[in-house]
C-alpha atoms as a PDB file:
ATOM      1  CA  UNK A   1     -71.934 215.441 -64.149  1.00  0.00           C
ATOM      2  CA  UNK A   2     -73.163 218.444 -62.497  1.00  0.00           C
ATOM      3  CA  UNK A   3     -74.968 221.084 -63.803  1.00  0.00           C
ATOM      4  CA  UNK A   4     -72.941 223.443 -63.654  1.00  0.00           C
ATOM      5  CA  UNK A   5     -70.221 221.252 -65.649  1.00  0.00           C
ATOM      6  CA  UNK A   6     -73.150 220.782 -68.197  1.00  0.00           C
ATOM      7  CA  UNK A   7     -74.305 223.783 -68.767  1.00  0.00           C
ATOM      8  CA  UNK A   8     -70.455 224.889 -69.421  1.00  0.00           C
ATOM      9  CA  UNK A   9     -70.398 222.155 -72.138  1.00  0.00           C
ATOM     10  CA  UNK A  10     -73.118 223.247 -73.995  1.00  0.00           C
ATOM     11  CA  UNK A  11     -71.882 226.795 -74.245  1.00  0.00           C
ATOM     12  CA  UNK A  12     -68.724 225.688 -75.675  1.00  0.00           C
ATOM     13  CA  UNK A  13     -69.906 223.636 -77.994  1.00  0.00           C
ATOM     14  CA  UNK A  14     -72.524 226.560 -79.099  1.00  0.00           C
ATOM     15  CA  UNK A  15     -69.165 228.560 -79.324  1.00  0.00           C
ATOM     16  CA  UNK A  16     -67.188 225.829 -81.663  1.00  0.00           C
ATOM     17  CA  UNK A  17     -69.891 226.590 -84.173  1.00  0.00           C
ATOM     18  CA  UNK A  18     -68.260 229.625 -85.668  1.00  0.00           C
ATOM     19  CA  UNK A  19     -65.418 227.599 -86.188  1.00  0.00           C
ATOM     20  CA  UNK A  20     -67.274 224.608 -87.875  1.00  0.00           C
ATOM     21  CA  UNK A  21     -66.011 223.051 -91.414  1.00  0.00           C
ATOM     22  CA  UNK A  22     -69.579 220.764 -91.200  1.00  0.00           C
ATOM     23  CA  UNK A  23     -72.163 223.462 -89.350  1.00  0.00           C
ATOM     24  CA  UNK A  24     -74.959 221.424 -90.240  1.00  0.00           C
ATOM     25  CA  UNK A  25     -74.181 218.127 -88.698  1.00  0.00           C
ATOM     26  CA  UNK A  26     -72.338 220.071 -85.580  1.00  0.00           C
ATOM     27  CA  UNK A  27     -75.737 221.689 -85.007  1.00  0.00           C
ATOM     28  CA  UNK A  28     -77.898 218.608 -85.007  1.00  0.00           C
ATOM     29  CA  UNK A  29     -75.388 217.350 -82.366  1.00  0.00           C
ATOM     30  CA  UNK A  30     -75.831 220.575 -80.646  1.00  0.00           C
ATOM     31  CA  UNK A  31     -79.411 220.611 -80.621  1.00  0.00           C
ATOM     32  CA  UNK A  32     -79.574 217.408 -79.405  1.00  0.00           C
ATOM     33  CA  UNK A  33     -77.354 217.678 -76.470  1.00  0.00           C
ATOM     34  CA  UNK A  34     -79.570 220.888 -75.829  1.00  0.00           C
ATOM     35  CA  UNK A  35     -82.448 218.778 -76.235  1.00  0.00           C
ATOM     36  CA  UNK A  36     -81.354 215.331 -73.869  1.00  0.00           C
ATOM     37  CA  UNK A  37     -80.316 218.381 -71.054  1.00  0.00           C
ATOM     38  CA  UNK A  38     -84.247 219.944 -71.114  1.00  0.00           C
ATOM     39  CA  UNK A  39     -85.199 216.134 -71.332  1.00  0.00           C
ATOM     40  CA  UNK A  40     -83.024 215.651 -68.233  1.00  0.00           C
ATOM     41  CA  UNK A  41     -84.164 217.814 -66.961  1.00  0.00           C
ATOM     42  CA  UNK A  42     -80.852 219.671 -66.128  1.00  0.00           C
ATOM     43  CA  UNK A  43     -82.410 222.669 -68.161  1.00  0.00           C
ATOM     44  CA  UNK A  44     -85.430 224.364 -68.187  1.00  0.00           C
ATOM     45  CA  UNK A  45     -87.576 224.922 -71.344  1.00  0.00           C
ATOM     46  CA  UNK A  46     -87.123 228.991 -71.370  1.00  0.00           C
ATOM     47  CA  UNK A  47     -82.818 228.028 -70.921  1.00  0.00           C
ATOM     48  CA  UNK A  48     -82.931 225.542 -73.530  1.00  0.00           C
ATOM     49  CA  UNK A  49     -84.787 227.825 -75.674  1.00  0.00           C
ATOM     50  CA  UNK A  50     -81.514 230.398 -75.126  1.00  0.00           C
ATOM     51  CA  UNK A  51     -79.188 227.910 -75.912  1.00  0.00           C
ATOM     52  CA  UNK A  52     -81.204 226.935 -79.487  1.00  0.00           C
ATOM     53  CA  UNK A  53     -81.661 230.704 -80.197  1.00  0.00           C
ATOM     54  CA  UNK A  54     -78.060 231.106 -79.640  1.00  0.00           C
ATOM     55  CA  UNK A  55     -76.973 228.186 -81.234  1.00  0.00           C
ATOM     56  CA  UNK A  56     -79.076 228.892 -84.394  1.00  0.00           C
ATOM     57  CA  UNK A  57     -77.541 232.832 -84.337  1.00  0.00           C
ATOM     58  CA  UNK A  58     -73.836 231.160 -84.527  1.00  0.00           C
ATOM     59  CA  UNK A  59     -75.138 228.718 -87.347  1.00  0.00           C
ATOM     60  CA  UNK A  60     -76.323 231.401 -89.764  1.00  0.00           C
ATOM     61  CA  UNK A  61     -73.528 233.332 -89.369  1.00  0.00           C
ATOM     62  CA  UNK A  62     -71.030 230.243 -90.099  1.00  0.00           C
ATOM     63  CA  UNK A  63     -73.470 228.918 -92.697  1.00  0.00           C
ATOM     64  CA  UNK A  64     -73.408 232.183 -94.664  1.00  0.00           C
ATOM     65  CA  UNK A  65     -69.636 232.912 -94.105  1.00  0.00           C
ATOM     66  CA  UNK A  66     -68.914 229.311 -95.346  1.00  0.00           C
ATOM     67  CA  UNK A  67     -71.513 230.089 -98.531  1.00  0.00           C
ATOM     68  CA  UNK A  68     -69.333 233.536 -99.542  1.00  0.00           C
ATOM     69  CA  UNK A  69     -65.748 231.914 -98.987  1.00  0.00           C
ATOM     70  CA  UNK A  70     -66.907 228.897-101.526  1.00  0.00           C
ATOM     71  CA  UNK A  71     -68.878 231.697-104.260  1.00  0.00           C
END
C-alpha cells in the first residue's frame, strides 16, 4: 500500500465519523490505524498528531449530536 493510498484511508475514515451510530468504538479503530501508520512509519508524529486532532474534532461533534437526538 502506498502512502499516498494510506494516507487517503485515514482521511476517510476520519470523515465516516460524523456519520457514526457507535463513535466511540469507530474512534478507537481510528486512532489505532492513526497510531500503526506513525508506528510504520508511513506518518510522521506532527501528521499523526493532525489526523488525532481532527479525528477527535469530528468525535465531539457526533458524540454531542448523538447525546441531543437521544435527550
Amino acid at each position: 500500500m502506498s502512502n499516498q493510498v494510506a494516507l487517503a484511508r485515514l482521511g476517510l475514515e476520519i470523515a465516516k465519523m460524523r456519520k457514526s451510530c457507535t463513535p466511540v468504538p469507530d474512534r478507537t479503530f481510528v486512532m489505532g490505524m492513526i497510531e500503526m501508520a506513525e508506528f510504520a512509519e508511513i506518518i510522521d508524529t506532527r501528521t499523526a498528531n493532525r489526523y488525532r486532532d481532527a479525528l477527535d474534532a469530528k468525535f465531539v461533534e457526533r458524540n454531542d449530536y448523538l447525546k441531543g437526538v437521544s435527550a
